[in-house]
N, C-alpha and C. Protein backbone atom coordinates (compact mmCIF):
# COMPACT_ATOMS: atom_id res chain seq x y z
N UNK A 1 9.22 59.87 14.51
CA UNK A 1 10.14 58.90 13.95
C UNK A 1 9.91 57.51 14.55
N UNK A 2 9.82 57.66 15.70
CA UNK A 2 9.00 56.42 16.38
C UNK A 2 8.10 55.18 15.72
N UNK A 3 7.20 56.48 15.39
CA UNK A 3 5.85 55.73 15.51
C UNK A 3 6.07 55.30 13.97
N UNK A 4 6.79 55.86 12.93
CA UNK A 4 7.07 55.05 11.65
C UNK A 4 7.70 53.96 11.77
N UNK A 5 8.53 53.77 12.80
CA UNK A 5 9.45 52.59 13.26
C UNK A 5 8.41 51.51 13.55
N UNK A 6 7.80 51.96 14.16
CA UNK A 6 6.69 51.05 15.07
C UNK A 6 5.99 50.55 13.60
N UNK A 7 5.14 51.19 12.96
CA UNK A 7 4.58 50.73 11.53
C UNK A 7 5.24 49.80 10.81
N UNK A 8 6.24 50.15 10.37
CA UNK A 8 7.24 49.26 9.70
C UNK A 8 7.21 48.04 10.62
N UNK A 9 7.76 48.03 11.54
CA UNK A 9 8.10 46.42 12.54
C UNK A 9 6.49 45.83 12.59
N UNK A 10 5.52 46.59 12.84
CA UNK A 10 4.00 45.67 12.69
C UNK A 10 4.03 45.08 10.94
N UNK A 11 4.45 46.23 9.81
CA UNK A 11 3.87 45.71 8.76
C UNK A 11 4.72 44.17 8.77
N UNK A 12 6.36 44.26 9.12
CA UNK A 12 6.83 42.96 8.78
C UNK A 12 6.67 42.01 9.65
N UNK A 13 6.30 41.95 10.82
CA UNK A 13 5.45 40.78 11.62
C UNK A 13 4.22 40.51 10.86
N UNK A 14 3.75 41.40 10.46
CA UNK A 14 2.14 40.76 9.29
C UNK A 14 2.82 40.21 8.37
N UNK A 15 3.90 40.35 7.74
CA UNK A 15 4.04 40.05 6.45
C UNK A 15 5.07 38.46 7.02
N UNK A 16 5.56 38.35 7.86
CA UNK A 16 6.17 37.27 8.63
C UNK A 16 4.96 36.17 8.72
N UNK A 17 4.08 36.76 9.63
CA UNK A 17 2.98 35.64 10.02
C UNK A 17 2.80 35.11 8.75
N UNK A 18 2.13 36.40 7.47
CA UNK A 18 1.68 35.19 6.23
C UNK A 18 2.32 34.63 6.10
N UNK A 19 3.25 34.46 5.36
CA UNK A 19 4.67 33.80 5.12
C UNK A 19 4.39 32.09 6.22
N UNK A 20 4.55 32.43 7.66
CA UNK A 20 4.35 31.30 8.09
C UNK A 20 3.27 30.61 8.10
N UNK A 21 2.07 30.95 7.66
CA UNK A 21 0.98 30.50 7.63
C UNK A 21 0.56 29.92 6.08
N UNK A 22 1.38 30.37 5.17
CA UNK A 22 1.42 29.20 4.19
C UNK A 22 1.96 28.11 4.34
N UNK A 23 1.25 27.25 2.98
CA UNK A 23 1.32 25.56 2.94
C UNK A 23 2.86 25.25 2.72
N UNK A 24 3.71 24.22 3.05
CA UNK A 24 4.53 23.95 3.17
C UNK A 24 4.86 24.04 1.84
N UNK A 25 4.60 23.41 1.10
CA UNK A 25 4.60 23.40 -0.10
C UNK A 25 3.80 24.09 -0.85
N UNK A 26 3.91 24.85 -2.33
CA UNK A 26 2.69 25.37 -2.73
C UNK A 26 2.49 24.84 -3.96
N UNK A 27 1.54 24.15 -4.58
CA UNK A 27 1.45 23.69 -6.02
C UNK A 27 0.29 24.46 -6.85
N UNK A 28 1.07 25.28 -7.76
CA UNK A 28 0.13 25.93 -8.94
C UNK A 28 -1.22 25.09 -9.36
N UNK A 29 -2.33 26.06 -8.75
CA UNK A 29 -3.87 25.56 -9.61
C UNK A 29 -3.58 25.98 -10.98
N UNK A 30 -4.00 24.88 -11.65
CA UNK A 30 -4.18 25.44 -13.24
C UNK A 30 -5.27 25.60 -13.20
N UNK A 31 -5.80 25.65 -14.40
CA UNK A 31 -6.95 26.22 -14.57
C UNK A 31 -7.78 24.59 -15.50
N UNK A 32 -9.08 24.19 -15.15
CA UNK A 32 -9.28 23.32 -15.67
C UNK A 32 -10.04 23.15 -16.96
N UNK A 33 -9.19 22.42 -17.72
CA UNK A 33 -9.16 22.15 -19.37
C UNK A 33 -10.36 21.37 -20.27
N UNK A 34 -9.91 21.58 -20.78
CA UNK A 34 -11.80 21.17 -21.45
C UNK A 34 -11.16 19.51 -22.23
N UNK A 35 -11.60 18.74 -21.18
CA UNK A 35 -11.55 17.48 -21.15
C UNK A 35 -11.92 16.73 -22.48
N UNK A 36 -13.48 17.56 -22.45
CA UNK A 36 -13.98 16.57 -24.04
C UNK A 36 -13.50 17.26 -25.30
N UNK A 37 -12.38 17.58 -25.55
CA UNK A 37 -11.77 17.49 -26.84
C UNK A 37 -10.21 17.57 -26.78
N UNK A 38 -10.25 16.20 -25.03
CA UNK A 38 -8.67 16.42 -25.29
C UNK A 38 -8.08 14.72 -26.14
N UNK A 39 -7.03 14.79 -26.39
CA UNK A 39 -6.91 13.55 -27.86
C UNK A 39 -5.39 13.51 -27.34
N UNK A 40 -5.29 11.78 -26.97
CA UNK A 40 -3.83 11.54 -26.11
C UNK A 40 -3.03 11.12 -27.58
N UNK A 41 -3.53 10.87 -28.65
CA UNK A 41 -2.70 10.83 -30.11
C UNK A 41 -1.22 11.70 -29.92
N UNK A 42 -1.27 13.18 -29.77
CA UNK A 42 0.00 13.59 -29.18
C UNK A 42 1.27 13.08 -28.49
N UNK A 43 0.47 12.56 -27.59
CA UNK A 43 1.79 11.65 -26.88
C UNK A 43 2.14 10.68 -27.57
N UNK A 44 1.78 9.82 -28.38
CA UNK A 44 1.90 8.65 -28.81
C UNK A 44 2.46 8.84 -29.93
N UNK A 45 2.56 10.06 -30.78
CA UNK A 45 2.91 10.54 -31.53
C UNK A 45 4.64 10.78 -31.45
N UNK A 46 4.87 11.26 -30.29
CA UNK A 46 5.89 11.63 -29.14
C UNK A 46 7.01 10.61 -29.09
N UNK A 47 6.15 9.07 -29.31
CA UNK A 47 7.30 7.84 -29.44
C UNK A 47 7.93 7.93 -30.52
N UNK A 48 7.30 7.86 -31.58
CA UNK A 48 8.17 8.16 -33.30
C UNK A 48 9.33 8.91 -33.29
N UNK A 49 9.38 9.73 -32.65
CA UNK A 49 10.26 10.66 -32.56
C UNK A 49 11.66 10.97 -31.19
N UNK A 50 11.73 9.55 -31.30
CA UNK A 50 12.86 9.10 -30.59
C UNK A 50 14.65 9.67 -30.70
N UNK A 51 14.30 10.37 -31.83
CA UNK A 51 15.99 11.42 -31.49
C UNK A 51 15.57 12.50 -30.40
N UNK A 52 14.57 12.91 -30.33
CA UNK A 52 14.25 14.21 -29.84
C UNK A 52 13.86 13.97 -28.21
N UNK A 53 12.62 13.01 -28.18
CA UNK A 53 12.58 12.62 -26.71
C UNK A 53 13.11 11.67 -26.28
N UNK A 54 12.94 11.93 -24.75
CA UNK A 54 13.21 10.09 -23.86
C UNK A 54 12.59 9.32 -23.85
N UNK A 55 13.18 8.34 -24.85
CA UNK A 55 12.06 7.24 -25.00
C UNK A 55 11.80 6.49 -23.42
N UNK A 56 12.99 6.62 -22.28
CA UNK A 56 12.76 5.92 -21.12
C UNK A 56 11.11 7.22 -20.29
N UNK A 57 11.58 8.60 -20.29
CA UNK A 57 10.90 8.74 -19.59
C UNK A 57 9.24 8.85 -20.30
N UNK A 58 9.36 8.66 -21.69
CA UNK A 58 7.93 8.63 -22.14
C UNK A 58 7.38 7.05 -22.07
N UNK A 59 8.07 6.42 -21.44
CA UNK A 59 7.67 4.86 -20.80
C UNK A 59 7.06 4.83 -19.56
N UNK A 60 7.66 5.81 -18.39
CA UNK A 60 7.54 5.83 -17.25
C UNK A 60 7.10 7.08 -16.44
N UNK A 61 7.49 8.11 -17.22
CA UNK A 61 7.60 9.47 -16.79
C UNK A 61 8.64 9.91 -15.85
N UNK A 62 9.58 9.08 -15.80
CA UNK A 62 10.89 9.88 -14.80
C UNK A 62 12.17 9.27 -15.68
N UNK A 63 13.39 9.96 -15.32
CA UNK A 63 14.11 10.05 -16.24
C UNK A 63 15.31 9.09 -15.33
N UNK A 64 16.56 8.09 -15.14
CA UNK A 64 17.32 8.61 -14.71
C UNK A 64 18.42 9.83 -14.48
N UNK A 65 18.61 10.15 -15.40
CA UNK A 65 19.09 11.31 -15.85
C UNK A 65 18.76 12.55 -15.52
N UNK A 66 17.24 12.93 -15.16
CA UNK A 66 17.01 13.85 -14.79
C UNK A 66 17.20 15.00 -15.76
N UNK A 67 17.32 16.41 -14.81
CA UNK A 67 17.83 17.50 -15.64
C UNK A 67 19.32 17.10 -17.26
N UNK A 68 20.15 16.45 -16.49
CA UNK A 68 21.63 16.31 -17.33
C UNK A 68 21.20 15.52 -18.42
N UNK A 69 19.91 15.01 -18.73
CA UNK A 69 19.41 13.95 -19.72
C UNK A 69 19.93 14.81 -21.32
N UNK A 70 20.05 14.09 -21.92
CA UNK A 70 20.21 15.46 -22.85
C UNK A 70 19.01 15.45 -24.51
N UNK A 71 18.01 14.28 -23.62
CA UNK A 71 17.38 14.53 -24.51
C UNK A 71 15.73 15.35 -23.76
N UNK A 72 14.59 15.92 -24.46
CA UNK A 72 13.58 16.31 -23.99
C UNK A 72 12.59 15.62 -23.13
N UNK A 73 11.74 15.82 -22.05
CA UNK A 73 10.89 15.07 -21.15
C UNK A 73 9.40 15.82 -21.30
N UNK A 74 8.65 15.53 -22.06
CA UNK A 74 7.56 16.65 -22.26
C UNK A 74 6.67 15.84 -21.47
N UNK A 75 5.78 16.90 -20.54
CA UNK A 75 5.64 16.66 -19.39
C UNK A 75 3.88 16.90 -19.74
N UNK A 76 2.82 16.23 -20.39
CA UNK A 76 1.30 16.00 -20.57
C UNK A 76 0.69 16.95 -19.63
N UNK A 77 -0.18 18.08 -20.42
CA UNK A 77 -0.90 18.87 -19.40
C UNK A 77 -2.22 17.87 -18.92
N UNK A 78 -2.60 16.68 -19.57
CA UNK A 78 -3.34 16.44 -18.56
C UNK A 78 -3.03 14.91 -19.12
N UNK A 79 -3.65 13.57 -18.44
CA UNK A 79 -3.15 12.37 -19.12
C UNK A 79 -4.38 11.45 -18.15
N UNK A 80 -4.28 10.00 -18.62
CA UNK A 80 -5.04 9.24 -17.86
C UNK A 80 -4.53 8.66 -16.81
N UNK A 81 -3.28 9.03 -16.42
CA UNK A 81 -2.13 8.37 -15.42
C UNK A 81 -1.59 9.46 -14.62
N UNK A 82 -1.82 9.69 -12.89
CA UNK A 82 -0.93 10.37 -12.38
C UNK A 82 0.60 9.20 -11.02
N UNK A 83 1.60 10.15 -11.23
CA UNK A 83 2.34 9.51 -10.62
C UNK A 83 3.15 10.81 -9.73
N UNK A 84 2.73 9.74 -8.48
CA UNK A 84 2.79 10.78 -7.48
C UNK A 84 4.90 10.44 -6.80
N UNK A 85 5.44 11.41 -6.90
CA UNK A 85 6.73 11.03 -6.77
C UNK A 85 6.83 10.42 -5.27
N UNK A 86 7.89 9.48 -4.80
CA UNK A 86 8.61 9.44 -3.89
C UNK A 86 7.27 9.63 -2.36
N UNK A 87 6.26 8.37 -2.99
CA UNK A 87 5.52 8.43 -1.49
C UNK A 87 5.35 7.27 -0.82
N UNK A 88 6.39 6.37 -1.16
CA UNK A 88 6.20 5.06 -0.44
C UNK A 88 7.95 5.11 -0.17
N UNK A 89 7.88 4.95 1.32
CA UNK A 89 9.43 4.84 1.65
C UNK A 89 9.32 3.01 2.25
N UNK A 90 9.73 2.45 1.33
CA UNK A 90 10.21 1.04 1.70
C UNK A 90 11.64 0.84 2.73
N UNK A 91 11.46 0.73 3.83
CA UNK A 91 13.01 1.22 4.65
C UNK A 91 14.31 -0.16 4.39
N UNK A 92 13.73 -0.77 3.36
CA UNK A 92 14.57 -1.99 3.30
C UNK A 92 15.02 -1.20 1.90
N UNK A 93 14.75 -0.29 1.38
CA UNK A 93 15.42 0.38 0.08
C UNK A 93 16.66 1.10 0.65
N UNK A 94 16.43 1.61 1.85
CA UNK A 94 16.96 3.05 2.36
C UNK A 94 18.14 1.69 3.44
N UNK A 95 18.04 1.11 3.99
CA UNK A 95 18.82 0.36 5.14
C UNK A 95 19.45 -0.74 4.02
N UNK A 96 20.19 -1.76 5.01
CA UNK A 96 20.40 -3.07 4.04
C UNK A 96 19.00 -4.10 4.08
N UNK A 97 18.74 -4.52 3.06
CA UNK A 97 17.93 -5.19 2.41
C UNK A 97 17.62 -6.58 3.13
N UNK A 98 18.91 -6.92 3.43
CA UNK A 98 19.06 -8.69 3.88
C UNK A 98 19.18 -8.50 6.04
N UNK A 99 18.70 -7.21 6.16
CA UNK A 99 18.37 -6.81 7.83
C UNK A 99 17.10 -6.87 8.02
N UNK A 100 16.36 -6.73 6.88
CA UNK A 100 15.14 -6.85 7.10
C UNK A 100 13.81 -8.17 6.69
N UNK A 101 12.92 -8.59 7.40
CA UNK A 101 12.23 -9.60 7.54
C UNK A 101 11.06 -9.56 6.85
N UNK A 102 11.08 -10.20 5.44
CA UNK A 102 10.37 -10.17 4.33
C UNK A 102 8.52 -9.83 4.92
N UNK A 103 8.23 -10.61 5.84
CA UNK A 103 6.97 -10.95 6.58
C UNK A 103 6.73 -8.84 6.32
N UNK A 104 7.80 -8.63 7.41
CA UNK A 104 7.32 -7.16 8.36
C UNK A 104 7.30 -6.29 7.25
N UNK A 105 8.37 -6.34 5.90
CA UNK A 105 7.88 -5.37 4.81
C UNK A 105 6.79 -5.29 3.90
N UNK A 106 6.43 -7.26 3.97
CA UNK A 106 5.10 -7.38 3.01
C UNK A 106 3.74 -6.85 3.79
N UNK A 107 4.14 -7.10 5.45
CA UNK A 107 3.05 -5.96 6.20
C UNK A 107 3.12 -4.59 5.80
N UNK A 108 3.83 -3.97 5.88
CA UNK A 108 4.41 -2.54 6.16
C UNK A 108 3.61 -2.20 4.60
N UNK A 109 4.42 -2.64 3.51
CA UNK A 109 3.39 -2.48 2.02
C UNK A 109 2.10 -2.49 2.23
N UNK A 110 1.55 -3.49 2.42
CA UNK A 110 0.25 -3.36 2.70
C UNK A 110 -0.49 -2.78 3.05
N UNK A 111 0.17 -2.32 4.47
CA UNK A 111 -0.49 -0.77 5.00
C UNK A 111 -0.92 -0.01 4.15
N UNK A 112 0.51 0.68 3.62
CA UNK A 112 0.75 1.50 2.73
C UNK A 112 -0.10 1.25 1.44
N UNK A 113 -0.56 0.06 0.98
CA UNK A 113 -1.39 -0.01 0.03
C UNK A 113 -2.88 0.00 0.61
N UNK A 114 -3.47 -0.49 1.25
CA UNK A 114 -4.57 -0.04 1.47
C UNK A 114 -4.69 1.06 2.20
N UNK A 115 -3.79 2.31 2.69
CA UNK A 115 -3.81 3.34 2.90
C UNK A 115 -4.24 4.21 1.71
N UNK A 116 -3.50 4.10 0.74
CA UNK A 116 -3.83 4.61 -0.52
C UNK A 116 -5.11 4.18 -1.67
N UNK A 117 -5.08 2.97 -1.55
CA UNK A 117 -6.51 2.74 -2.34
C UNK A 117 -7.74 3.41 -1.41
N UNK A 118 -7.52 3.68 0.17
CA UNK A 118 -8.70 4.09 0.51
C UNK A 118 -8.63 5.51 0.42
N UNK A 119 -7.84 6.14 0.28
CA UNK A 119 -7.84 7.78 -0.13
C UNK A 119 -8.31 7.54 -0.99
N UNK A 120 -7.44 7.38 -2.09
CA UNK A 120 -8.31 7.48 -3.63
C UNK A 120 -9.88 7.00 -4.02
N UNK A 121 -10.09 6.09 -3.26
CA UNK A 121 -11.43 5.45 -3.36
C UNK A 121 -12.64 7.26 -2.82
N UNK A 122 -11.83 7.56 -2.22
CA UNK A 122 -12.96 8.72 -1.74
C UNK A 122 -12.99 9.54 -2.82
N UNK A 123 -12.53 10.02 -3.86
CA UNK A 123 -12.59 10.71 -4.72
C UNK A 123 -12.52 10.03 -6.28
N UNK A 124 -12.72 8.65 -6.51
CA UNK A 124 -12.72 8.49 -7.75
C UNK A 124 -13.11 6.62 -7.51
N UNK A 125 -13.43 6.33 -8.42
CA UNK A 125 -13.79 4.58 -8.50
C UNK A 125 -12.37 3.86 -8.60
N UNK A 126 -11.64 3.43 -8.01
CA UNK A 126 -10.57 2.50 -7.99
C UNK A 126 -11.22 1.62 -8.80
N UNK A 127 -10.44 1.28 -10.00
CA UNK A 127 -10.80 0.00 -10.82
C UNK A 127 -9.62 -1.25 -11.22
N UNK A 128 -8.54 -0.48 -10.94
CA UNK A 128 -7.41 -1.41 -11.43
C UNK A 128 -5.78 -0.68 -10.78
N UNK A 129 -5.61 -1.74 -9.56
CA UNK A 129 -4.11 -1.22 -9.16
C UNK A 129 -3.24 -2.50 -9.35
N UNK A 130 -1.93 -2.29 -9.97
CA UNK A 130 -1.15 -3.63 -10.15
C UNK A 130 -0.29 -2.83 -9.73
N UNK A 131 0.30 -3.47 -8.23
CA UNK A 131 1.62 -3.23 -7.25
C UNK A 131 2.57 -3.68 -8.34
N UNK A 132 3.43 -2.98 -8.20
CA UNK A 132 4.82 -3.94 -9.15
C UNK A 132 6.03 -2.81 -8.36
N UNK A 133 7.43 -3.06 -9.29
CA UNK A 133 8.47 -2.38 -8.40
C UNK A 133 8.85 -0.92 -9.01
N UNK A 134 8.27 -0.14 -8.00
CA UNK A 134 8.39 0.93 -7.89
C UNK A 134 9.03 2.01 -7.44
N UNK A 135 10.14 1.56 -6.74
CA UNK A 135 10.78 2.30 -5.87
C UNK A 135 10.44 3.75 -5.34
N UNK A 136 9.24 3.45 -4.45
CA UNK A 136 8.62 4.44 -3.80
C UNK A 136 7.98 4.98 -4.93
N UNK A 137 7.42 5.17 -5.75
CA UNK A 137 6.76 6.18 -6.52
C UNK A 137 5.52 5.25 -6.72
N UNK A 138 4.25 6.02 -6.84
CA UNK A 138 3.08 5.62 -7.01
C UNK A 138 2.09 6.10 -8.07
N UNK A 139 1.96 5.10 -9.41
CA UNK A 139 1.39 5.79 -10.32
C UNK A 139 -0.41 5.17 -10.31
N UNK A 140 -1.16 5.66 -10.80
CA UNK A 140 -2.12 5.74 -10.90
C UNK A 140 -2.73 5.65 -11.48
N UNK A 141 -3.82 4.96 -12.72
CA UNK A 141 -4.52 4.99 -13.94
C UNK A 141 -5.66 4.95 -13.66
N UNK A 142 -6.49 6.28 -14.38
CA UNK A 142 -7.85 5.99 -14.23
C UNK A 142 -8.45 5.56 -15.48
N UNK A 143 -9.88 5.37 -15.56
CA UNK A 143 -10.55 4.93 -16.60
C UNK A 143 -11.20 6.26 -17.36
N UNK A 144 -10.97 7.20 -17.15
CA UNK A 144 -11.54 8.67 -17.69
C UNK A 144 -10.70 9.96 -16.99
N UNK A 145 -10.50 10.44 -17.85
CA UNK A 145 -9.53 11.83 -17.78
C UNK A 145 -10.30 12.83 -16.73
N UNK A 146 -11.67 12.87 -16.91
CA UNK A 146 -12.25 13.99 -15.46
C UNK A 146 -11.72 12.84 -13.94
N UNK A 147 -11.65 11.83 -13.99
CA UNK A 147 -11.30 11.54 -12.78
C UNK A 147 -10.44 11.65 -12.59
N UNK A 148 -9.30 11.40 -13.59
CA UNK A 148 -7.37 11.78 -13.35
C UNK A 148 -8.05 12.92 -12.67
N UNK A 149 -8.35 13.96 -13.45
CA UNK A 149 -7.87 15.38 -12.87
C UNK A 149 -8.59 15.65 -11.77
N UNK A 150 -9.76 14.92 -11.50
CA UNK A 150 -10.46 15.40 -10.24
C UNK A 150 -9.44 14.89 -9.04
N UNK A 151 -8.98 13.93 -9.21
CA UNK A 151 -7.81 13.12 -8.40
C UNK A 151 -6.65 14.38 -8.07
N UNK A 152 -6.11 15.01 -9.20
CA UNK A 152 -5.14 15.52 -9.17
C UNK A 152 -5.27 16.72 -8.53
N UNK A 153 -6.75 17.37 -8.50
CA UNK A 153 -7.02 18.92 -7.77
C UNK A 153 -7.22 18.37 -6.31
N UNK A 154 -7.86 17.25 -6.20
CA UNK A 154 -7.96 17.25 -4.68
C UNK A 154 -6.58 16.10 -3.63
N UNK A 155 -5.72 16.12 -4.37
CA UNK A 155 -4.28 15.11 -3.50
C UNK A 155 -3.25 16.52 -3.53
N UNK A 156 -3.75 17.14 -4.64
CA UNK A 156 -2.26 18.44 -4.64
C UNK A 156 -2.68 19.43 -3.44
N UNK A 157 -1.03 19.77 -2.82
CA UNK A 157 -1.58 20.43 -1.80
C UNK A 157 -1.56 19.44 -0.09
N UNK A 158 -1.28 17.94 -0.13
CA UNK A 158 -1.58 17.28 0.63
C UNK A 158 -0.78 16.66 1.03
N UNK A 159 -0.24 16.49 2.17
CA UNK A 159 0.81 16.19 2.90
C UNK A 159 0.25 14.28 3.33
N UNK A 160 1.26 13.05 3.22
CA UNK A 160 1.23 11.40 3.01
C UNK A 160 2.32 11.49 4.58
N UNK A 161 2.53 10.71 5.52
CA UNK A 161 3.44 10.66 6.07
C UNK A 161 4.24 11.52 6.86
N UNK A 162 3.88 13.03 6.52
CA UNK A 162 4.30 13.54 6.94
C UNK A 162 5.15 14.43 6.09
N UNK A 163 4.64 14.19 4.50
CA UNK A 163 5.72 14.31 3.54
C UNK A 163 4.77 15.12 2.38
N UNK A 164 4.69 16.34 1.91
CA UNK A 164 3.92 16.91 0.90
C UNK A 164 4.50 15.86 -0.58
N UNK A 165 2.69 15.51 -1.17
CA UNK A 165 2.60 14.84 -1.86
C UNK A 165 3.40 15.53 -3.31
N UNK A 166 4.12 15.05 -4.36
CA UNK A 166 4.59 15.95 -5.42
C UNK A 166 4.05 15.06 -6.49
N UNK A 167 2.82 15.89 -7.40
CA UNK A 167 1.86 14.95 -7.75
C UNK A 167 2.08 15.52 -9.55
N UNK A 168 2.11 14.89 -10.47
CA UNK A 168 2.09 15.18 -11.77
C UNK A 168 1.74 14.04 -12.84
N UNK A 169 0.78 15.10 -13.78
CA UNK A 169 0.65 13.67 -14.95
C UNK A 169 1.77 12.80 -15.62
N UNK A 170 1.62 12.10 -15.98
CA UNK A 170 2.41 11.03 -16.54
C UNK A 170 2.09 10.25 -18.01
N UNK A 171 3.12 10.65 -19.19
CA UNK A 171 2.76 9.90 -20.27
C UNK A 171 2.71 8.76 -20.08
N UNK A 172 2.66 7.72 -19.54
CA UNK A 172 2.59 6.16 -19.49
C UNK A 172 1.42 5.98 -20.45
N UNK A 173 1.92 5.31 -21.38
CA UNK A 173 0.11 4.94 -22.17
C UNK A 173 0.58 3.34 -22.25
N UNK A 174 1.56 2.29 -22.26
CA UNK A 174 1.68 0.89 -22.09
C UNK A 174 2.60 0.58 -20.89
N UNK A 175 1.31 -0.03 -19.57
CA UNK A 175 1.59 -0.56 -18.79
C UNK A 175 3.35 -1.95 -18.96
N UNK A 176 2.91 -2.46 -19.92
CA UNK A 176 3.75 -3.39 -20.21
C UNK A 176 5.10 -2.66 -20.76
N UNK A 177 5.10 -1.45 -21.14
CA UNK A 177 6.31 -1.02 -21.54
C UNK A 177 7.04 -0.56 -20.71
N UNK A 178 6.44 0.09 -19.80
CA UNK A 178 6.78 0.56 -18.50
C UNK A 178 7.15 0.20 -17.14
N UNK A 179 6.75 -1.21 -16.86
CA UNK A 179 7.24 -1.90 -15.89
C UNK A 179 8.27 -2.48 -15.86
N UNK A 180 9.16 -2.73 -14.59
CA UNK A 180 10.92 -3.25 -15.28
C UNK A 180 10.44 -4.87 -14.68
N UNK A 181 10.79 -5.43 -15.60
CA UNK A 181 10.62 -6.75 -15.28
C UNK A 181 11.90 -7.65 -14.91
N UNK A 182 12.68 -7.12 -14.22
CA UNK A 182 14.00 -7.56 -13.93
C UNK A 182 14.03 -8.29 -12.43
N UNK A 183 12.85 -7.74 -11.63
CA UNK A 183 12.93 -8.08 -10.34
C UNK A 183 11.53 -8.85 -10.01
């Protein structure tokens, strides 16, 4: 009776260790899609039909609303735009605004921006980044769909800050529709 005791307590220390020895996060590999006959017409298609979807989040790809939205968020299995949620913490977003010293945040951005163009630069040709206001979220446009996705297999899975990256395509197809020009 023992020694079954003993078995059992090894199998769930093995089954403990795996457990701790996975990634903090885990993000589903898909399986990769056959690029040359994919046709972004769909999405664009997607605007016409403005009773049914969000016309905000098919601008931007996030909703305010979120889940309670009550209209649909169809979410592009693959696109020329990824936007990686919530990876730039601006601490003048999070604190009061007027405590902090314009100089030390336009440093602090900076970092943070050429931190990121030089990741990405290792895995794809950076051709065009326009900073604008983002509130922490970082979207991405490439010039060809194998680089979105080559982008997207090798950042998923990858911890920014200290913070697992939460990385997904994004209908954005007009820059200009999508940016809030209020600030």
């Amino acid at each position: 009776e023992s020694l079954i005791l003993e078995e059992k307590n090894k199998e769930n220390d093995t089954k403990e260790d795996e457990i701790y020895q996975e990634p903090m996060v885990r993000i589903p590999t898909i399986a990769v899609p056959d690029l040359s006959n994919f046709d972004a017409r769909p999405i664009e298609d997607l605007y016409r039909d403005d009773q049914k979807y969000c016309f905000f989040y098919l601008k931007t790809g996030l909703c305010k609303f979120g889940g309670r939205c009550s209209k649909e968020h169809p979410r592009p299995k693959v696109s020329k735009t990824l936007l990686i949620h919530h990876m730039y913490n601006d601490i003048a977003i999070q604190m009061n605004p007027l405590a902090r010293d314009k100089e030390e945040s336009q440093e602090e951005f900076e970092e943070f921006f050429h931190d990121v163009h030089e990741e990405l630069a290792k895995f794809v040709k950076v051709t065009k980044n326009k900073m604008v206001h983002l509130r922490g979220h970082v979207y991405v446009e490439f010039s060809q769909l194998e680089s979105s996705w080559n982008a997207y297999q090798a950042l998923s899975g990858r911890f920014y800050a200290g913070k697992p990256l939460y990385i997904e395509f994004a209908p954005v197809l007009k820059w200009f529709n999508a940016v809030c020009r209020n600030f």
